[in-house]
Structure formats: C-alpha cells, structure tokens
N, C-alpha and C. Protein backbone atom coordinates (compact mmCIF):
# COMPACT_ATOMS: atom_id res chain seq x y z
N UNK A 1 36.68 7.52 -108.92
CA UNK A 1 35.93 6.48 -108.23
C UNK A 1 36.48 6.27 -106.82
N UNK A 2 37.85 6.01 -107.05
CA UNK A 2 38.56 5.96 -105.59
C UNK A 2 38.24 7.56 -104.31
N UNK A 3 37.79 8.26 -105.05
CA UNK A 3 37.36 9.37 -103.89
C UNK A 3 36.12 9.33 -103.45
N UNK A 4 35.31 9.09 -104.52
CA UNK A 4 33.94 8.65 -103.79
C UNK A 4 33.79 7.97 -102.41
N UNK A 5 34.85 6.59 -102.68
CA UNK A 5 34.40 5.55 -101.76
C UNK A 5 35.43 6.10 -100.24
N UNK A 6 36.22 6.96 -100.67
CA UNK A 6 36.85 7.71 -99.58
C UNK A 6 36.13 8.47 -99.18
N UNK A 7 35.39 9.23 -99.35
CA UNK A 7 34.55 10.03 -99.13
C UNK A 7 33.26 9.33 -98.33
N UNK A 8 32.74 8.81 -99.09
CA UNK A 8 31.70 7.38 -98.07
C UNK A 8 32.11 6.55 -97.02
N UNK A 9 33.47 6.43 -96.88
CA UNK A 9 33.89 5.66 -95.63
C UNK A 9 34.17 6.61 -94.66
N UNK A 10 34.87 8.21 -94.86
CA UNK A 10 35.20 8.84 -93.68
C UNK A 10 33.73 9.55 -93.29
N UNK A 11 32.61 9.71 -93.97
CA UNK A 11 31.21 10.09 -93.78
C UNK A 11 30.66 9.11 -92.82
N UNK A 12 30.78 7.81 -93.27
CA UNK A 12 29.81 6.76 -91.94
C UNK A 12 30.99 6.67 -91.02
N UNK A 13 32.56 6.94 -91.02
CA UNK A 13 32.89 6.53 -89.99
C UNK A 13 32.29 8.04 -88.98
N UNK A 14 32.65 9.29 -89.33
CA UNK A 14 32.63 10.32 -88.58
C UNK A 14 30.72 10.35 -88.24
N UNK A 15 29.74 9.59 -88.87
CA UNK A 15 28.11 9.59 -88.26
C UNK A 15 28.53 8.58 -87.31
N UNK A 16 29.38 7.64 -87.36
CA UNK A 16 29.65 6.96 -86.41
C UNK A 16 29.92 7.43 -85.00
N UNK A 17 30.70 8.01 -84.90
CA UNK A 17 31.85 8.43 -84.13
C UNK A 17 30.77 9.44 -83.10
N UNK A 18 29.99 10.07 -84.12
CA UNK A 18 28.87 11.46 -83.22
C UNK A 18 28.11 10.24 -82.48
N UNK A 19 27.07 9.26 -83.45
CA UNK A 19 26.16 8.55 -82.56
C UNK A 19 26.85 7.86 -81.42
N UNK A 20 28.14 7.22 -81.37
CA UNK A 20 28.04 6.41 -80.59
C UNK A 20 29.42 7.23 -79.45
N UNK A 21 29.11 8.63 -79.36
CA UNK A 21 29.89 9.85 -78.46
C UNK A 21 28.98 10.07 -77.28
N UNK A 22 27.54 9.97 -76.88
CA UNK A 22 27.32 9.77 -75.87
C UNK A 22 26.77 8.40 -75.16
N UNK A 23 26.88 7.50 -75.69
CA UNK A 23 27.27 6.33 -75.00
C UNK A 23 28.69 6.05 -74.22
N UNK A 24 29.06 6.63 -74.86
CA UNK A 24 30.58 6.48 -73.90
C UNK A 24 30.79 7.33 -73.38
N UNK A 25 30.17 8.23 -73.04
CA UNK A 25 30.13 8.86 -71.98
C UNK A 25 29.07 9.10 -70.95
N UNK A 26 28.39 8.64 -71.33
CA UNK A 26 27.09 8.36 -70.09
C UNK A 26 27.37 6.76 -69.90
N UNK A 27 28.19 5.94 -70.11
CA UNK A 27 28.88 4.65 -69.63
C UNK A 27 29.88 4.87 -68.60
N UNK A 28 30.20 6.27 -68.50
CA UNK A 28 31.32 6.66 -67.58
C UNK A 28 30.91 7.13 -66.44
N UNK A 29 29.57 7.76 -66.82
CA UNK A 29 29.21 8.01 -65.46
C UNK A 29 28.04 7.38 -64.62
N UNK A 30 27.87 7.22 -63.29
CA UNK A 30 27.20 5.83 -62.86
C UNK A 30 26.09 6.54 -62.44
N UNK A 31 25.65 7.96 -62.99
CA UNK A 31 24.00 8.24 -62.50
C UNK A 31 23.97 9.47 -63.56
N UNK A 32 22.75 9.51 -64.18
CA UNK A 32 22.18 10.29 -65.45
C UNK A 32 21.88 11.28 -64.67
N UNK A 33 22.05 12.86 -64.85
CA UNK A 33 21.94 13.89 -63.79
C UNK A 33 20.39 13.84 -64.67
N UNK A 34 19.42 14.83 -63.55
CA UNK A 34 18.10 14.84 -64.29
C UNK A 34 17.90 15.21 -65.30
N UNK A 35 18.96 16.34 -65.52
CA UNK A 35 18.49 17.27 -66.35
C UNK A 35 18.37 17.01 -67.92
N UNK A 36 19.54 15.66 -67.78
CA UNK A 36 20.21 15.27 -69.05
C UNK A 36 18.89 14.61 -69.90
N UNK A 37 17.96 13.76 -68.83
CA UNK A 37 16.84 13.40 -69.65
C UNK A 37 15.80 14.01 -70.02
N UNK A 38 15.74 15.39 -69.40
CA UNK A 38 14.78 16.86 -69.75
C UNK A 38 15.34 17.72 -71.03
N UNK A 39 16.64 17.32 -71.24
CA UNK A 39 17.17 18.11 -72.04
C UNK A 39 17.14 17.16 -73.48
N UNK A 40 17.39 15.99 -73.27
CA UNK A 40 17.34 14.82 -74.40
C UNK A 40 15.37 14.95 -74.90
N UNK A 41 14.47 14.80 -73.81
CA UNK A 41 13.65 15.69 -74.51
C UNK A 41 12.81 16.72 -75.11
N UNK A 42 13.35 18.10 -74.41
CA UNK A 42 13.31 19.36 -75.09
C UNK A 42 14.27 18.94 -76.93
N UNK A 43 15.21 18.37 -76.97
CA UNK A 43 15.63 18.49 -77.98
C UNK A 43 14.75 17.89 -78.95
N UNK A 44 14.28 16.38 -78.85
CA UNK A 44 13.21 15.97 -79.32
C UNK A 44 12.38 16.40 -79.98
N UNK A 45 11.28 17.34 -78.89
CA UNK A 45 10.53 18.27 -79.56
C UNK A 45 10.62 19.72 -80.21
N UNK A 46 12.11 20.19 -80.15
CA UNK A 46 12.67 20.99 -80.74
C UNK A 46 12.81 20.37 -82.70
N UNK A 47 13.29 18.89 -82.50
CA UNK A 47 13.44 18.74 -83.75
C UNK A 47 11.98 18.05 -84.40
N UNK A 48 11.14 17.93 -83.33
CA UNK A 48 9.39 17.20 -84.66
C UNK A 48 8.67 18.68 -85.01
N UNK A 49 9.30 19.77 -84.34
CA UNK A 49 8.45 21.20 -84.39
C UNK A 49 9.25 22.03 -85.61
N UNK A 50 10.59 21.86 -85.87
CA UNK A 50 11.40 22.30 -86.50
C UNK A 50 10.85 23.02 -87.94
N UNK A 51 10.31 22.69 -88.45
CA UNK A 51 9.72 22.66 -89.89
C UNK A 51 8.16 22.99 -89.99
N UNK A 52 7.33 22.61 -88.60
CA UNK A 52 5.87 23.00 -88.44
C UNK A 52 6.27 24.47 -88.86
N UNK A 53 6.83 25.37 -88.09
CA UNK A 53 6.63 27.07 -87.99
C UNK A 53 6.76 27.84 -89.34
N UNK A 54 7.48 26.96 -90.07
CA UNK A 54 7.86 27.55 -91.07
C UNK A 54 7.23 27.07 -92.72
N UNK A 55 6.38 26.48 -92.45
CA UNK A 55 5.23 25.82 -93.47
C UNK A 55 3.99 26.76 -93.12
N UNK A 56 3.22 25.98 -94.54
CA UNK A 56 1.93 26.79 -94.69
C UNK A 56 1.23 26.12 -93.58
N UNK A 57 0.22 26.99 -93.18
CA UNK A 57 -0.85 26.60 -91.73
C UNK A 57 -1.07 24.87 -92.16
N UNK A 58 -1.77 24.27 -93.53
CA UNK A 58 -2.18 23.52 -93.80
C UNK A 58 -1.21 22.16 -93.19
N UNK A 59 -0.05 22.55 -93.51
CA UNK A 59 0.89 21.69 -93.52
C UNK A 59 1.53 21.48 -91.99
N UNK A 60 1.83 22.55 -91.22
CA UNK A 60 1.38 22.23 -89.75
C UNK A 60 0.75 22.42 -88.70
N UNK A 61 -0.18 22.04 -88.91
CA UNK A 61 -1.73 22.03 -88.61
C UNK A 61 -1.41 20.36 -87.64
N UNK A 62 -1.27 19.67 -88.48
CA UNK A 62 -1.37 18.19 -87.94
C UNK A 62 -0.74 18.05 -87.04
N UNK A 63 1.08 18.29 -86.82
CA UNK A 63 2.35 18.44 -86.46
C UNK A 63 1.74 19.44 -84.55
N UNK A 64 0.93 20.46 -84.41
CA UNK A 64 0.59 20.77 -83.53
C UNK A 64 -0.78 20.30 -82.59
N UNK A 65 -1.37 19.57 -83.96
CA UNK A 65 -2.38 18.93 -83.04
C UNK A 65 -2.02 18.00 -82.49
N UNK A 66 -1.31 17.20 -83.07
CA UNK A 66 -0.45 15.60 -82.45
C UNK A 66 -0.02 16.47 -80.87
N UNK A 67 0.92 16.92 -81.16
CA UNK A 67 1.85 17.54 -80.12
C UNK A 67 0.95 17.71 -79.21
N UNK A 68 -0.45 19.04 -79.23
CA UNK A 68 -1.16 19.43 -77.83
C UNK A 68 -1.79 18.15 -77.37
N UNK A 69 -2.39 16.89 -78.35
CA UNK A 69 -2.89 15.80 -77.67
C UNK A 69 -1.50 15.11 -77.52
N UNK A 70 -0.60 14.98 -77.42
CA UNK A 70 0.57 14.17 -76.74
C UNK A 70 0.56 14.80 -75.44
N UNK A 71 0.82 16.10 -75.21
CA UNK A 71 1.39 17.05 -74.53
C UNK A 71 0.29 16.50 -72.87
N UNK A 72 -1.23 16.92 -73.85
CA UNK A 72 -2.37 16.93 -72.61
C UNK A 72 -2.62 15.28 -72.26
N UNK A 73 -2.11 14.42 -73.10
CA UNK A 73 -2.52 13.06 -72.71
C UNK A 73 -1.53 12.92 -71.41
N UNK A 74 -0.10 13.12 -71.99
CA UNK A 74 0.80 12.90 -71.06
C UNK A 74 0.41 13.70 -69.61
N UNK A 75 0.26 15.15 -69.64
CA UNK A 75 -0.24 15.47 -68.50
C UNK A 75 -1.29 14.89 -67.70
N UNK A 76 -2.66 14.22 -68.32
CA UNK A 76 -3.42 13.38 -67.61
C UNK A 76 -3.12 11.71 -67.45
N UNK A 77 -2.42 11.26 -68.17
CA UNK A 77 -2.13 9.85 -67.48
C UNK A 77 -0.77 9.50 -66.96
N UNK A 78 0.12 10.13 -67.45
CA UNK A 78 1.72 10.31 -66.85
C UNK A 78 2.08 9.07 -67.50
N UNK A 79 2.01 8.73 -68.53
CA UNK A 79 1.82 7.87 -69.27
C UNK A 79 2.90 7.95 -70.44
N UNK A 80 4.13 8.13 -70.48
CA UNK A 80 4.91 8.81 -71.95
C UNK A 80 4.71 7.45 -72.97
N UNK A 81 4.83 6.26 -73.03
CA UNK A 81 4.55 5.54 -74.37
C UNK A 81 2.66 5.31 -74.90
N UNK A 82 1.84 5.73 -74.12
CA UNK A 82 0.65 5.75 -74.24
C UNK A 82 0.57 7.27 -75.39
N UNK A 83 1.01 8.17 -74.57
CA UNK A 83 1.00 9.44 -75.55
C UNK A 83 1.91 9.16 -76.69
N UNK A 84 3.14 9.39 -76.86
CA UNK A 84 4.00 8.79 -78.12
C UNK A 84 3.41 8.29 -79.34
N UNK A 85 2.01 7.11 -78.29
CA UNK A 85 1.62 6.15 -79.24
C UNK A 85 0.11 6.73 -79.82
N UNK A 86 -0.55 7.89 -79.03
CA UNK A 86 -1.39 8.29 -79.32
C UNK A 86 -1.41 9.59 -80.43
N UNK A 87 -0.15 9.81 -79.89
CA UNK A 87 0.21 11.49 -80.82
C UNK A 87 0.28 10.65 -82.14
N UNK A 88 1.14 10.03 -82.19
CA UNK A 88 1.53 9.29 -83.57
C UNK A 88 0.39 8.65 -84.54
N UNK A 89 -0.59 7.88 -83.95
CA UNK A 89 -1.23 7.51 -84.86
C UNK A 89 -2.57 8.71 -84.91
N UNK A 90 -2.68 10.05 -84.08
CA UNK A 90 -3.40 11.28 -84.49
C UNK A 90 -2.58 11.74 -85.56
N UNK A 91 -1.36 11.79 -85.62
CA UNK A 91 -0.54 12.51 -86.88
C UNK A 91 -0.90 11.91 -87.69
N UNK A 92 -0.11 10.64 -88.09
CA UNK A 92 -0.54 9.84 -89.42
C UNK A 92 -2.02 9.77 -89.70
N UNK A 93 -3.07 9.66 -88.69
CA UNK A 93 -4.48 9.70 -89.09
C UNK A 93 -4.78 11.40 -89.73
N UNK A 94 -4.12 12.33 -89.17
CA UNK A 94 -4.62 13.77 -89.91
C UNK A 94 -3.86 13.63 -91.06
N UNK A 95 -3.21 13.14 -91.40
CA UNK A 95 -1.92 13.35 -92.57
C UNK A 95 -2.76 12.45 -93.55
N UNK A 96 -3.57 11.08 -93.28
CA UNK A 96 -4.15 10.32 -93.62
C UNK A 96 -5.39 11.02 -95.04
N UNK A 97 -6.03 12.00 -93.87
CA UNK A 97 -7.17 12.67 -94.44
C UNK A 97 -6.88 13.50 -95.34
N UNK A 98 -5.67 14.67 -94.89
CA UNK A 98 -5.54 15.42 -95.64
C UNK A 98 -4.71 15.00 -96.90
C-alpha cells in the first residue's frame, strides 16, 4: 500500500514539475520570440490530428472537416476564438450525427 501512494505522489509531483517548466521560463524572459507562439500552435494541431490518420476514414472524417473549416474560417476572418469556437461545435455536431 505504502508504494502505491509513493508512486502517486512522485507521478503528480514530476506532471507537476513538466506543466509548470515553461512558465518559469517564459517568466524569465521579457518578450515571447514569434516563433514560440507558431510553434505552441503547430504542436496543437499536431496533437487533435494525431489519431485522425490512423483510424478508419469514418472515424476521421469529422476530425478533418472541423480542422479545414477552422483552418478556412480563420483565414477569412483572422478571427482565432471565432474559429476554435466554430471548428468545435462542427466536430461535436458531426460526431453528434454519426
């Protein structure tokens, strides 16, 4: 029993330790280079696509339609929480149906 709860405390401390590793360091420095917020979201959509490619068509089907209407909304209104908010409730609405 006593290893379990050893085991559960050095687990949330070390998820700890990762999440709150670039806050303290983008606290250190007094300007976000550009790239850092191009790269924060390439990763993003690296991880909602992750699992589309490798499922049956059926299954991401939805996952790419969200995405091209996020993708093209954002390109026509320059708008990123308008799209976010549009991709999202096209996902859950195709996920809805199917």
């Amino acid at each position: 029993m006593n290893k379990i709860i050893v085991i559960i405390i050095l687990c949330a401390l070390l998820t700890f330790i990762l999440r709150a590793t670039p806050y303290f360091l983008v606290n250190k420095i007094e300007h976000m280079p550009d790239y850092l917020e191009k790269l924060i979201a390439d990763v993003l959509v690296v991880y909602c696509f992750k699992d589309a490619f490798f499922t049956t068509p059926l299954k991401s089907l939805p996952a790419l339609i969200a995405g091209l209407v996020t993708a093209i909304s954002y390109k026509l209104h320059h708008n990123t929480t308008l799209s976010i908010i549009l991709g999202t409730i096209l996902y859950m609405g195709i996920l809805h149906i199917l």
